[in-house]
Protein backbone atom coordinates (compact mmCIF):
# COMPACT_ATOMS: atom_id res chain seq x y z
CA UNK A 1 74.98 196.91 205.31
CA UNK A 2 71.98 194.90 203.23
CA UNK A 3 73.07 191.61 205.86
CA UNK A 4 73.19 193.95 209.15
CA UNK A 5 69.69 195.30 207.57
CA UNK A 6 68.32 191.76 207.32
CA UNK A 7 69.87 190.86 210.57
CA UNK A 8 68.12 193.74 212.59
CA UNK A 9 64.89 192.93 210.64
CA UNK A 10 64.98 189.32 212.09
CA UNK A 11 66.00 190.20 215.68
CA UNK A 12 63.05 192.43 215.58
CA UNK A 13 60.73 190.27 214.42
CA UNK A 14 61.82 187.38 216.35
CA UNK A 15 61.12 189.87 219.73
CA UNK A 16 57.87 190.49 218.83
CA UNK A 17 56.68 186.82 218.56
CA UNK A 18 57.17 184.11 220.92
CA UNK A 19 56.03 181.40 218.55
CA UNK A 20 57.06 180.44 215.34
CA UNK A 21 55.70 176.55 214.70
CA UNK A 22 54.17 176.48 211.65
CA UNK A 23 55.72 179.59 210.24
CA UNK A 24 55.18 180.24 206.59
CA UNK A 25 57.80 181.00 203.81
CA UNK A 26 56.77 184.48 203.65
CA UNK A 27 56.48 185.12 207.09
CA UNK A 28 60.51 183.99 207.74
CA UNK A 29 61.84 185.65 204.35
CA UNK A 30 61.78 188.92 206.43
CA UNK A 31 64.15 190.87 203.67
CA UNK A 32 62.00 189.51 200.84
CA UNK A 33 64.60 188.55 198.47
CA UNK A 34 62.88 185.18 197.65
CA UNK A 35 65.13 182.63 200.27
CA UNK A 36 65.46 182.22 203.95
CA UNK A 37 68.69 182.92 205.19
CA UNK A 38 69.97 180.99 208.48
CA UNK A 39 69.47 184.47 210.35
CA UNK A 40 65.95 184.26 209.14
CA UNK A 41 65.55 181.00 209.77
CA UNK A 42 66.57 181.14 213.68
CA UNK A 43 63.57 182.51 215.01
CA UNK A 44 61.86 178.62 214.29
CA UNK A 45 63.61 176.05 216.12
CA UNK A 46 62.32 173.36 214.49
CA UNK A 47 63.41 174.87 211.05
CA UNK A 48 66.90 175.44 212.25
CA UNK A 49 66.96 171.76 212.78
CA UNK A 50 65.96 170.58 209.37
CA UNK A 51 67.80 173.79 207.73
CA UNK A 52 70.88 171.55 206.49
CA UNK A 53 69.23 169.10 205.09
CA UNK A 54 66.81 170.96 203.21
CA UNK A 55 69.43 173.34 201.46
CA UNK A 56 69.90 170.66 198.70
CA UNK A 57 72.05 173.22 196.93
CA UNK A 58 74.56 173.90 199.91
CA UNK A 59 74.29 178.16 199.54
CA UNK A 60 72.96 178.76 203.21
CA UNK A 61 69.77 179.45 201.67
CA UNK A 62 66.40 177.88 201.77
CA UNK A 63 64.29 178.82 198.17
CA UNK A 64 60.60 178.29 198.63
CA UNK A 65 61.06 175.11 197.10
CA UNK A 66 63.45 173.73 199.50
CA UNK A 67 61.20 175.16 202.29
CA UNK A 68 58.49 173.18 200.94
CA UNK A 69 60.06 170.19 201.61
CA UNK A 70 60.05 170.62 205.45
């Protein structure tokens, strides 16, 4: 229920704003548990890009230090 939640959270964010360039860590961690999920992340494209390659630790998750490195 806590990932449909988070999920519905996103969607509903992502509808509300047409541009997410630039986006900050905050802003994306819309469930505020302290990472950005790849259903978080999707609403920036250019994030969703770079998302594999910045999860050094391979758990779907960006931390705010991983984020940092984008």
């Amino acid at each position: 229920m806590k990932t449909l939640n988070s999920i519905l959270a996103v969607m509903a964010f992502a509808t509300t704003s047409a541009a997410f360039a630039g986006t900050d860590f905050d802003t994306l961690d819309v469930d505020g548990n302290g990472v950005i999920s790849q259903a978080e992340a999707s609403v920036d494209a250019d994030l969703m890009k770079q998302f594999t390659q910045l999860d050094t630790d391979g758990n779907n998750e960006l931390s705010k230090a991983e984020f940092s490195q984008a």
